[in-house]
PDB file of N, CA and C in Angstrom:
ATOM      1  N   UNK A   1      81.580 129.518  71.984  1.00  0.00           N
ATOM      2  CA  UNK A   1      81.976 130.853  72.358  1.00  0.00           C
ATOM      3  C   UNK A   1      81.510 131.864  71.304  1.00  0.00           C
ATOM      4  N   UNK A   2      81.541 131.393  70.075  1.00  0.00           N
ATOM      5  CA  UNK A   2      80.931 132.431  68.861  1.00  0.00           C
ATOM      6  C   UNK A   2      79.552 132.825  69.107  1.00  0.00           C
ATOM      7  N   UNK A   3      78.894 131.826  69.585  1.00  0.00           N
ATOM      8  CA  UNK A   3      77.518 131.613  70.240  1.00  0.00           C
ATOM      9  C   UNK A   3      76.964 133.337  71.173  1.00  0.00           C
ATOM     10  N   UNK A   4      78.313 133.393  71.742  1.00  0.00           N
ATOM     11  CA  UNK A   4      78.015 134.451  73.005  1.00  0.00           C
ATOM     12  C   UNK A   4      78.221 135.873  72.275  1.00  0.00           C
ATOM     13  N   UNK A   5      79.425 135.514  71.383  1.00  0.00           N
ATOM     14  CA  UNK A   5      79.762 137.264  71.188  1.00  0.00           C
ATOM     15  C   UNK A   5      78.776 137.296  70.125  1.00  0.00           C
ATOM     16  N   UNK A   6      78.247 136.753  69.489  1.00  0.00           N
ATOM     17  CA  UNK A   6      76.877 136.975  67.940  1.00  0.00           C
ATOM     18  C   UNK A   6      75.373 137.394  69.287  1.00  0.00           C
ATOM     19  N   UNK A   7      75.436 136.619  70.540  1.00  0.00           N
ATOM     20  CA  UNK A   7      74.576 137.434  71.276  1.00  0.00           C
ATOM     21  C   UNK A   7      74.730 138.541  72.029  1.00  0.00           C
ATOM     22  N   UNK A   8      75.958 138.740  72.329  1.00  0.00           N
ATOM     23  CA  UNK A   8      76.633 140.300  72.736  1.00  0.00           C
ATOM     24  C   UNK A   8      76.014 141.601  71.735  1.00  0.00           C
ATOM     25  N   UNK A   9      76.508 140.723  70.309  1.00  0.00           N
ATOM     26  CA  UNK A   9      75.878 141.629  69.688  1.00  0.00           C
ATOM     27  C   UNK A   9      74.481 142.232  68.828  1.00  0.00           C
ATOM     28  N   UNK A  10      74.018 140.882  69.284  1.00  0.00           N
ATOM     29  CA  UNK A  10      72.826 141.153  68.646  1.00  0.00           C
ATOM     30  C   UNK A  10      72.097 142.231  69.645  1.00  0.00           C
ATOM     31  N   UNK A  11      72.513 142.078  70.974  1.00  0.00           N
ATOM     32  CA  UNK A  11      71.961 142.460  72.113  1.00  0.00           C
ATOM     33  C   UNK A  11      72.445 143.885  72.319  1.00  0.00           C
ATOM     34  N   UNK A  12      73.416 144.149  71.614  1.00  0.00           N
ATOM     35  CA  UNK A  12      73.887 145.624  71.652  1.00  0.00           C
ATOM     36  C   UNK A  12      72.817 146.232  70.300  1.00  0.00           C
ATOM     37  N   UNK A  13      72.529 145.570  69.182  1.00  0.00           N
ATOM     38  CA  UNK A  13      71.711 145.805  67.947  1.00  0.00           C
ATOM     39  C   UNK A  13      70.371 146.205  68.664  1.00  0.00           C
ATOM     40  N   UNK A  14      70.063 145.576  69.507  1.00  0.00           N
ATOM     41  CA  UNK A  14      68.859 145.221  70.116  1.00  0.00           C
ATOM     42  C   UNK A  14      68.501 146.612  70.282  1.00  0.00           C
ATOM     43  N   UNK A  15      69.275 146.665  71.835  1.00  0.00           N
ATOM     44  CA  UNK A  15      68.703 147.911  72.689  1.00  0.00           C
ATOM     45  C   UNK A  15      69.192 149.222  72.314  1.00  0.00           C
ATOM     46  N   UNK A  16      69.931 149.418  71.136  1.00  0.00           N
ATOM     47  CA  UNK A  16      69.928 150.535  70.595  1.00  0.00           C
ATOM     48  C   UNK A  16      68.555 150.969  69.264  1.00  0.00           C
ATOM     49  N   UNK A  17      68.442 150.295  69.061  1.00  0.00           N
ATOM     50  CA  UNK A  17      67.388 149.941  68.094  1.00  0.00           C
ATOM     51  C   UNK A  17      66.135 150.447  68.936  1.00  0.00           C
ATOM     52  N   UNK A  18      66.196 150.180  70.089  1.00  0.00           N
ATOM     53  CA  UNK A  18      64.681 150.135  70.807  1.00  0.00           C
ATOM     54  C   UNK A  18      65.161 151.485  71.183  1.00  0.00           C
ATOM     55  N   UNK A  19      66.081 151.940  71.592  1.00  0.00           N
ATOM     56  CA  UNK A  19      66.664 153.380  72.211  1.00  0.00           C
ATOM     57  C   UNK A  19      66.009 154.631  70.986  1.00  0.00           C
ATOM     58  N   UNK A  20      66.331 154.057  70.220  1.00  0.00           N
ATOM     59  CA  UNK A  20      66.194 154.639  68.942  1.00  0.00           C
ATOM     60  C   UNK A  20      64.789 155.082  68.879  1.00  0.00           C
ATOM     61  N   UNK A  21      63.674 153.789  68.631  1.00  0.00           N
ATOM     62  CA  UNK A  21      62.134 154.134  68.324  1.00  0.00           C
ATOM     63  C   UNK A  21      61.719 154.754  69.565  1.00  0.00           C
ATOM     64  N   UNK A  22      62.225 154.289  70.801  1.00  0.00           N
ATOM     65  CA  UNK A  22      61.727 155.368  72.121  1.00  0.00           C
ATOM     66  C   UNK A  22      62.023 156.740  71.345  1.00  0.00           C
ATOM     67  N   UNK A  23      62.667 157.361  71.372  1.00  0.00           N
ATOM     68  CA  UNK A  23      63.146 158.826  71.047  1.00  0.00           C
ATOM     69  C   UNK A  23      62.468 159.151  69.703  1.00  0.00           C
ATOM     70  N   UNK A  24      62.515 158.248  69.138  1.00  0.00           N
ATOM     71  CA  UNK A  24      61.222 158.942  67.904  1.00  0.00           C
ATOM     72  C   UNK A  24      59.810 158.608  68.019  1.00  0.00           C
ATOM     73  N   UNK A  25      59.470 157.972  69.083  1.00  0.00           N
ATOM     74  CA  UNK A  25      58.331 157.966  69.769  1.00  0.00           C
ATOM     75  C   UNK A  25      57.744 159.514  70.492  1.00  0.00           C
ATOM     76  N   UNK A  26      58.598 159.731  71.205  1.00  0.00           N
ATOM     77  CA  UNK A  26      58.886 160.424  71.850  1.00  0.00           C
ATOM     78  C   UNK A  26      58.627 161.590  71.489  1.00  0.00           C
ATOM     79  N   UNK A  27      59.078 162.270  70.216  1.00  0.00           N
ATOM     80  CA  UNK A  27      59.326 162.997  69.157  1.00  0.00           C
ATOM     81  C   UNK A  27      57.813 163.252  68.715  1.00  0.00           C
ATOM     82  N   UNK A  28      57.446 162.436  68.185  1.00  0.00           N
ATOM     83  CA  UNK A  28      56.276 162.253  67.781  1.00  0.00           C
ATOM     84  C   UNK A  28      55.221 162.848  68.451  1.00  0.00           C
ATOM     85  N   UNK A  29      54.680 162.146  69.742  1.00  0.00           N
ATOM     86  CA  UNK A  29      53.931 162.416  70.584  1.00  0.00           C
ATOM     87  C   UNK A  29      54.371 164.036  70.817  1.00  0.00           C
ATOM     88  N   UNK A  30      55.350 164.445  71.342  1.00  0.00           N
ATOM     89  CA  UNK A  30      55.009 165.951  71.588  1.00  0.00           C
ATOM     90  C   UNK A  30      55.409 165.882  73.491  1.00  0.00           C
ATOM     91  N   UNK A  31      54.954 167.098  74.100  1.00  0.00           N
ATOM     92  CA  UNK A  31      55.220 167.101  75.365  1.00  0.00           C
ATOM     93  C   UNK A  31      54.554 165.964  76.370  1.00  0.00           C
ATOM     94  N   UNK A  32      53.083 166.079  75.639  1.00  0.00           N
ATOM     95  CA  UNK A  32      52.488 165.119  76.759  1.00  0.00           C
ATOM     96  C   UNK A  32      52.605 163.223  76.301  1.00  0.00           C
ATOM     97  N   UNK A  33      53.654 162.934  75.962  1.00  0.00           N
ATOM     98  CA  UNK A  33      54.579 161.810  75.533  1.00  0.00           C
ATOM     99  C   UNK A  33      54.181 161.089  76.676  1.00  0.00           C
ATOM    100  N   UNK A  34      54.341 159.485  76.680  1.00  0.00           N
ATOM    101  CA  UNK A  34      53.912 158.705  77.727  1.00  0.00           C
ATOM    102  C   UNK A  34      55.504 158.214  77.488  1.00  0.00           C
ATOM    103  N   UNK A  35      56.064 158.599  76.876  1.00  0.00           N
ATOM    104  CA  UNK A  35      57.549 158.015  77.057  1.00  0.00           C
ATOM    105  C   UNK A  35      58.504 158.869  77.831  1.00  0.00           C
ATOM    106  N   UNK A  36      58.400 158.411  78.887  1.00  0.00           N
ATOM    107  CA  UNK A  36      59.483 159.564  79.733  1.00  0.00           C
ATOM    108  C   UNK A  36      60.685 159.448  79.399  1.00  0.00           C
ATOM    109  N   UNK A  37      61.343 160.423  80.015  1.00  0.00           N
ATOM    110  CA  UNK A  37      63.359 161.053  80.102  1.00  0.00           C
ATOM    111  C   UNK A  37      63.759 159.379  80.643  1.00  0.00           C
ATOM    112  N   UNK A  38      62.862 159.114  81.548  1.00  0.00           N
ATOM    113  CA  UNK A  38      63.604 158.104  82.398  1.00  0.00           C
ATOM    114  C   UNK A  38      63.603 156.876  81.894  1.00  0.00           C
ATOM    115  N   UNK A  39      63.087 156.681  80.906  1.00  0.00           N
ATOM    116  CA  UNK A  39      62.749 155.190  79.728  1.00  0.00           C
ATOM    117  C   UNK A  39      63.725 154.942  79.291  1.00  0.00           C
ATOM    118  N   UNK A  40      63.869 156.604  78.245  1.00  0.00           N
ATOM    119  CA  UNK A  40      65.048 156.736  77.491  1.00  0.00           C
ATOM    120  C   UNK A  40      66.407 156.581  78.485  1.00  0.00           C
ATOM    121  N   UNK A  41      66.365 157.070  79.412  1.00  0.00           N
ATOM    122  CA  UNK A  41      67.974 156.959  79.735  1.00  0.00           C
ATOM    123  C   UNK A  41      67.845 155.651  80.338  1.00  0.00           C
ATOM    124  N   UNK A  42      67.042 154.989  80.826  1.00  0.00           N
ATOM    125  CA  UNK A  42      67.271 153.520  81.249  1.00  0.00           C
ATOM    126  C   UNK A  42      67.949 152.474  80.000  1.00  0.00           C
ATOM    127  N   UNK A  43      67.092 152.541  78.918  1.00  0.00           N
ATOM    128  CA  UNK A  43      67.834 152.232  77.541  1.00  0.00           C
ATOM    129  C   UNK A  43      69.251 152.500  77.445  1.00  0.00           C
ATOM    130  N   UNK A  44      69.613 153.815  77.898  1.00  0.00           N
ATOM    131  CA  UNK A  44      71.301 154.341  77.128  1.00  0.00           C
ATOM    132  C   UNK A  44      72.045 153.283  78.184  1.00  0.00           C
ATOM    133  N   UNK A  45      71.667 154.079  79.490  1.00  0.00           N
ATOM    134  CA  UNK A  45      72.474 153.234  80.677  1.00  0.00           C
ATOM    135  C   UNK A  45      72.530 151.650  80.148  1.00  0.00           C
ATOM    136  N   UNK A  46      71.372 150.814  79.598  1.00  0.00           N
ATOM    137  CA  UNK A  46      71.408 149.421  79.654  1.00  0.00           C
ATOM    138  C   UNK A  46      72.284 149.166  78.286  1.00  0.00           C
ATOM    139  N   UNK A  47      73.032 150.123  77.376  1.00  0.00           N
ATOM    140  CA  UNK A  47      73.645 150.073  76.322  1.00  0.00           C
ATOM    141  C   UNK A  47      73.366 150.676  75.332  1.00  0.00           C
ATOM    142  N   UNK A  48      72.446 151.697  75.665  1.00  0.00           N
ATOM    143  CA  UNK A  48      72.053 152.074  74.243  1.00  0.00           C
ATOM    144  C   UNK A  48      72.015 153.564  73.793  1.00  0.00           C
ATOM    145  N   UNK A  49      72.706 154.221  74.702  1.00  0.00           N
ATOM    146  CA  UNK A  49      73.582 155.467  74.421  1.00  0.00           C
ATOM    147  C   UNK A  49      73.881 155.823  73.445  1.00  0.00           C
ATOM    148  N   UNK A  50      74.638 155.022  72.901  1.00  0.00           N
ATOM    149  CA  UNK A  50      75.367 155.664  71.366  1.00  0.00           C
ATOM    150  C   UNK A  50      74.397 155.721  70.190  1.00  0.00           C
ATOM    151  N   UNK A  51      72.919 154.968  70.212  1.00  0.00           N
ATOM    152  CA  UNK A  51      71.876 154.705  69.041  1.00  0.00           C
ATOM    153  C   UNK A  51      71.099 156.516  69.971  1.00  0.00           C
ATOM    154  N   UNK A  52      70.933 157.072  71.327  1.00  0.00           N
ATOM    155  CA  UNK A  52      70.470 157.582  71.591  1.00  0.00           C
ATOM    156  C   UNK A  52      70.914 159.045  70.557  1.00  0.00           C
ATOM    157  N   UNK A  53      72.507 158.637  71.157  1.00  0.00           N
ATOM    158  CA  UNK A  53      72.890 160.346  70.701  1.00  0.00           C
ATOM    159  C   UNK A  53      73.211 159.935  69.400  1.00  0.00           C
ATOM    160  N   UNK A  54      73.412 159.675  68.613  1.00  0.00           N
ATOM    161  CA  UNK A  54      73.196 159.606  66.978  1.00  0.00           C
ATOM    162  C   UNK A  54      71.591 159.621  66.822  1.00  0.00           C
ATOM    163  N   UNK A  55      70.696 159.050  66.952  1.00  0.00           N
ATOM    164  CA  UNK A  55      69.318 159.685  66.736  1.00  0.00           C
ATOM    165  C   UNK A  55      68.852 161.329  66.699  1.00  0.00           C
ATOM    166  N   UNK A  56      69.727 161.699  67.779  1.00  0.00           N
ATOM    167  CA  UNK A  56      69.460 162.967  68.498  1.00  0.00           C
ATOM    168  C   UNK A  56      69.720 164.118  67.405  1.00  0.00           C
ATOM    169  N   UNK A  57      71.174 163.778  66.770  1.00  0.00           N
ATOM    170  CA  UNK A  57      71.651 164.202  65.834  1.00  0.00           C
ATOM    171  C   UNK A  57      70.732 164.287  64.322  1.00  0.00           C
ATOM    172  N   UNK A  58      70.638 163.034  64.263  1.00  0.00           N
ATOM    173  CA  UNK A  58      69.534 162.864  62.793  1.00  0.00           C
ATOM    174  C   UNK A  58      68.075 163.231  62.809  1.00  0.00           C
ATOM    175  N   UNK A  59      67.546 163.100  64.024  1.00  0.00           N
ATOM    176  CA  UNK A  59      66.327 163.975  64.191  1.00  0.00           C
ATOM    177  C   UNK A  59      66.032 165.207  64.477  1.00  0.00           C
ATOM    178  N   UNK A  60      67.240 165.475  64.828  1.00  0.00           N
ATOM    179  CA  UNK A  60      67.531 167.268  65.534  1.00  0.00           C
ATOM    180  C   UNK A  60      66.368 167.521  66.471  1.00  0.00           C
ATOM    181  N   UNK A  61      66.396 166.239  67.625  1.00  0.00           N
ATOM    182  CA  UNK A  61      65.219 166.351  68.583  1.00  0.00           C
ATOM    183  C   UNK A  61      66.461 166.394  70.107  1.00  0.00           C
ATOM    184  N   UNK A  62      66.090 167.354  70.756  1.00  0.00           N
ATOM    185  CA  UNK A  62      66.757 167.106  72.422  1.00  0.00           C
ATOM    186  C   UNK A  62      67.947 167.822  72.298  1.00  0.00           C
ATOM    187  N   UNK A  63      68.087 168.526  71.618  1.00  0.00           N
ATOM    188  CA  UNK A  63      69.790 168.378  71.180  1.00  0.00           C
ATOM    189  C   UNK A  63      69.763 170.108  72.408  1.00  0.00           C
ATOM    190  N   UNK A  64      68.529 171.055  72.435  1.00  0.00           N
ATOM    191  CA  UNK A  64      68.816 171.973  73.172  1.00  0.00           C
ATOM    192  C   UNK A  64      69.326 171.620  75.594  1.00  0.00           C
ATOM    193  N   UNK A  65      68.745 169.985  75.413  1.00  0.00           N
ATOM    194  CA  UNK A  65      68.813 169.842  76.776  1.00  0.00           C
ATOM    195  C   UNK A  65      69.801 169.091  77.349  1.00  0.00           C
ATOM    196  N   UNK A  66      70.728 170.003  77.872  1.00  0.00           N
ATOM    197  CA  UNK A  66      71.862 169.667  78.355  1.00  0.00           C
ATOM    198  C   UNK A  66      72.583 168.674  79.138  1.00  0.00           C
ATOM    199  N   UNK A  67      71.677 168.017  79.774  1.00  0.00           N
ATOM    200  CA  UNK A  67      71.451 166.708  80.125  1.00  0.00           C
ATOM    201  C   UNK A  67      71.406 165.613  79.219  1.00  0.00           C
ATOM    202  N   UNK A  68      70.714 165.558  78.722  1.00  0.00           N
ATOM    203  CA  UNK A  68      71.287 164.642  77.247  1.00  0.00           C
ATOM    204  C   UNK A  68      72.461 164.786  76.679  1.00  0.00           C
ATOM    205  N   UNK A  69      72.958 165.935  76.308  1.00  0.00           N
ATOM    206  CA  UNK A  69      74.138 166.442  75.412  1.00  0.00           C
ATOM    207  C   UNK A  69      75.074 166.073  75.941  1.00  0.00           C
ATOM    208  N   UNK A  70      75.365 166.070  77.401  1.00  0.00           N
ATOM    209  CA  UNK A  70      76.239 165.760  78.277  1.00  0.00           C
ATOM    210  C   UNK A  70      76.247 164.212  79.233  1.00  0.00           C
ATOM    211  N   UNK A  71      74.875 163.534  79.019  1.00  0.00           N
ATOM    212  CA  UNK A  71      74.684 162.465  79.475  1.00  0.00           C
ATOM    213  C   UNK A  71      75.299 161.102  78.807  1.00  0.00           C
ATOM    214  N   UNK A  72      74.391 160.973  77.111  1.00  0.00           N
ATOM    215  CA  UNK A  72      74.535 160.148  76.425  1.00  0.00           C
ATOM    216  C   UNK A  72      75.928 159.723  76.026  1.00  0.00           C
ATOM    217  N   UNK A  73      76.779 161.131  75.906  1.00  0.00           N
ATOM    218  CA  UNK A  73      78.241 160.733  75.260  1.00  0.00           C
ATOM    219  C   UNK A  73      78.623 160.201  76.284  1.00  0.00           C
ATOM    220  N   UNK A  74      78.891 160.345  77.718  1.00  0.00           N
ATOM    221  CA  UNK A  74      79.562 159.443  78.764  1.00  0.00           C
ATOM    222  C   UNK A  74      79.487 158.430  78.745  1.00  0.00           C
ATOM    223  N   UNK A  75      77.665 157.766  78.855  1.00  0.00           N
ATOM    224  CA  UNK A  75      76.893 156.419  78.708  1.00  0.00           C
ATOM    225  C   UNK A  75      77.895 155.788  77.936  1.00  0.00           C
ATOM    226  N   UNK A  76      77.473 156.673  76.414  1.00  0.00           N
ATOM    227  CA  UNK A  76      78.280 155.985  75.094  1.00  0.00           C
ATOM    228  C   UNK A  76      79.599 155.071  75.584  1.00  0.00           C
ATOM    229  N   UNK A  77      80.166 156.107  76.162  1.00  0.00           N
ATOM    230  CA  UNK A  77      81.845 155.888  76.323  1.00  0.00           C
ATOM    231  C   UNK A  77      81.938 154.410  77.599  1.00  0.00           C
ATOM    232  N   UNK A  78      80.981 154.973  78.477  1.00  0.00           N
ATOM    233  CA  UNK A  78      80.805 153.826  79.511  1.00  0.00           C
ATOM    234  C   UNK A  78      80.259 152.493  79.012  1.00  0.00           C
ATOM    235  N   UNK A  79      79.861 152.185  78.366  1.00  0.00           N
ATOM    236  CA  UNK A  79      79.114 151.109  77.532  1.00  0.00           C
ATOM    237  C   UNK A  79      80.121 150.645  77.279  1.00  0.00           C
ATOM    238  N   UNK A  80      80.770 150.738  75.588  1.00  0.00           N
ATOM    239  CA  UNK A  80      81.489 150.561  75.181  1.00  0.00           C
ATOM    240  C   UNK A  80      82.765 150.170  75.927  1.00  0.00           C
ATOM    241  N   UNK A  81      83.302 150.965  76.424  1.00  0.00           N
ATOM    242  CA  UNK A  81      84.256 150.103  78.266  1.00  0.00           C
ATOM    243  C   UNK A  81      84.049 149.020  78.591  1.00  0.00           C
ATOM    244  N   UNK A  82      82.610 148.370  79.322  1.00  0.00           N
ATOM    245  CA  UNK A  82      81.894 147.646  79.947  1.00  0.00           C
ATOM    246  C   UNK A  82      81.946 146.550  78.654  1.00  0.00           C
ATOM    247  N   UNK A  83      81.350 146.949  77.658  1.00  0.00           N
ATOM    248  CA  UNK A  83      81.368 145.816  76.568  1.00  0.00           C
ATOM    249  C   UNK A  83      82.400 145.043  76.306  1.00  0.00           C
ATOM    250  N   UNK A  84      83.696 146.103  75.927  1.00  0.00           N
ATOM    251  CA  UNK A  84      84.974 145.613  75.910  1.00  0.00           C
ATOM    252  C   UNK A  84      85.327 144.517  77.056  1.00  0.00           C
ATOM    253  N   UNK A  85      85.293 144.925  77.909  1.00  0.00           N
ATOM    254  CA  UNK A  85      85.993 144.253  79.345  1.00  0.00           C
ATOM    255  C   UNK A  85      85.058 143.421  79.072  1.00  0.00           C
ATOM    256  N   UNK A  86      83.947 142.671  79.262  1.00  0.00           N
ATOM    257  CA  UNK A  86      82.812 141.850  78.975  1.00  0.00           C
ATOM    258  C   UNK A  86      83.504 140.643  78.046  1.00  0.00           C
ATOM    259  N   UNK A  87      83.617 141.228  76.637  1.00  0.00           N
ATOM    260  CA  UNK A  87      84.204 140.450  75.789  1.00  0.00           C
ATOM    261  C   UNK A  87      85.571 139.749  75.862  1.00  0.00           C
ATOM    262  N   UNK A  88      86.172 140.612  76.724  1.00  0.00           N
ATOM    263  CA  UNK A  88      87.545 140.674  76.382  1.00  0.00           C
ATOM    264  C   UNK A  88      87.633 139.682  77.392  1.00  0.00           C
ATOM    265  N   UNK A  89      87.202 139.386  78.441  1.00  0.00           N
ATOM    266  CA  UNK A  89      87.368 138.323  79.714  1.00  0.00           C
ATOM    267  C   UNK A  89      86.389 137.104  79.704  1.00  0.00           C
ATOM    268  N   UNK A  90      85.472 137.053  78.260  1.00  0.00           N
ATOM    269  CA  UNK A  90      84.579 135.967  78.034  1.00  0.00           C
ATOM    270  C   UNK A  90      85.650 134.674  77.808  1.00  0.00           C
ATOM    271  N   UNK A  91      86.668 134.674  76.790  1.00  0.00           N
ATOM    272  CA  UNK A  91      86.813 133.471  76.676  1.00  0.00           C
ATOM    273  C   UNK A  91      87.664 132.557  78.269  1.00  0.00           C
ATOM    274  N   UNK A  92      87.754 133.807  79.311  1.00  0.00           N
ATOM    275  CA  UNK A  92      88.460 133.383  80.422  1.00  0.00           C
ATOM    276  C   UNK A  92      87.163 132.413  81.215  1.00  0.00           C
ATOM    277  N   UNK A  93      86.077 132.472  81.234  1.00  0.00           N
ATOM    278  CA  UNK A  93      84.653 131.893  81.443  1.00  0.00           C
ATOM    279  C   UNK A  93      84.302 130.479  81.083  1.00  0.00           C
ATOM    280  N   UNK A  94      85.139 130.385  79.845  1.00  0.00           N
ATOM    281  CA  UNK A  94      85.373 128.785  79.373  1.00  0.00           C
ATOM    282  C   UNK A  94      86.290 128.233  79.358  1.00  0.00           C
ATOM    283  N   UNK A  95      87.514 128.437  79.943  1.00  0.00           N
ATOM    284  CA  UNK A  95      88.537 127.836  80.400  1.00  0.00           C
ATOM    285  C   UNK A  95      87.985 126.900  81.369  1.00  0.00           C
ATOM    286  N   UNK A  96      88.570 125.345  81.141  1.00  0.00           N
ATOM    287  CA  UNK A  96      88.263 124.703  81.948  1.00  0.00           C
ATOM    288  C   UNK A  96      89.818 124.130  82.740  1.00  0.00           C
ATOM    289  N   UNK A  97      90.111 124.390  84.064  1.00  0.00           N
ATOM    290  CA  UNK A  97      91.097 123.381  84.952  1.00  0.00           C
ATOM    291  C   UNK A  97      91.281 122.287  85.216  1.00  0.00           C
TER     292      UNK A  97
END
């Protein structure tokens, strides 16, 4: 069972991490970016929200588009929910009858 939550979390490390270099990819390149809006929020949605909007913050990139500002913190909050409940009903998965 330690097995699962060290991959819960590596996997939360993961795709925030990648959330992360998208958006300073992103950054980088400028408007004509091959990294679309829709990359990035596929990342937050898949968990990686909270690495989004803390980037956002430390790069002082996106922070004017309101959609983000108002997107990521929900994600954040929705993640984190989802994770919980995830974890919290794993060891019910190895119960054996």
């Amino acid at each position: 069972m330690v097995i699962f939550y060290a991959a819960a979390i590596t996997y939360i490390a993961a795709i925030n991490l990648y959330a992360v270099t998208m958006l300073k990819r992103q950054k980088r390149e400028g408007e004509g970016s091959r990294t679309g809006d829709g990359r990035i929020i596929l990342a937050a949605v898949l968990g990686g929200a909270a690495g989004v909007y803390a980037a956002m913050f430390i790069m002082r990139y996106r922070l004017e588009n309101l959609a983000f500002m108002v997107l990521m913190p929900v994600l954040a909050v929705l993640n984190a929910c989802a994770f919980y409940l995830l974890l919290r009903r794993l060891p019910l998965l190895f119960v054996t009858a």
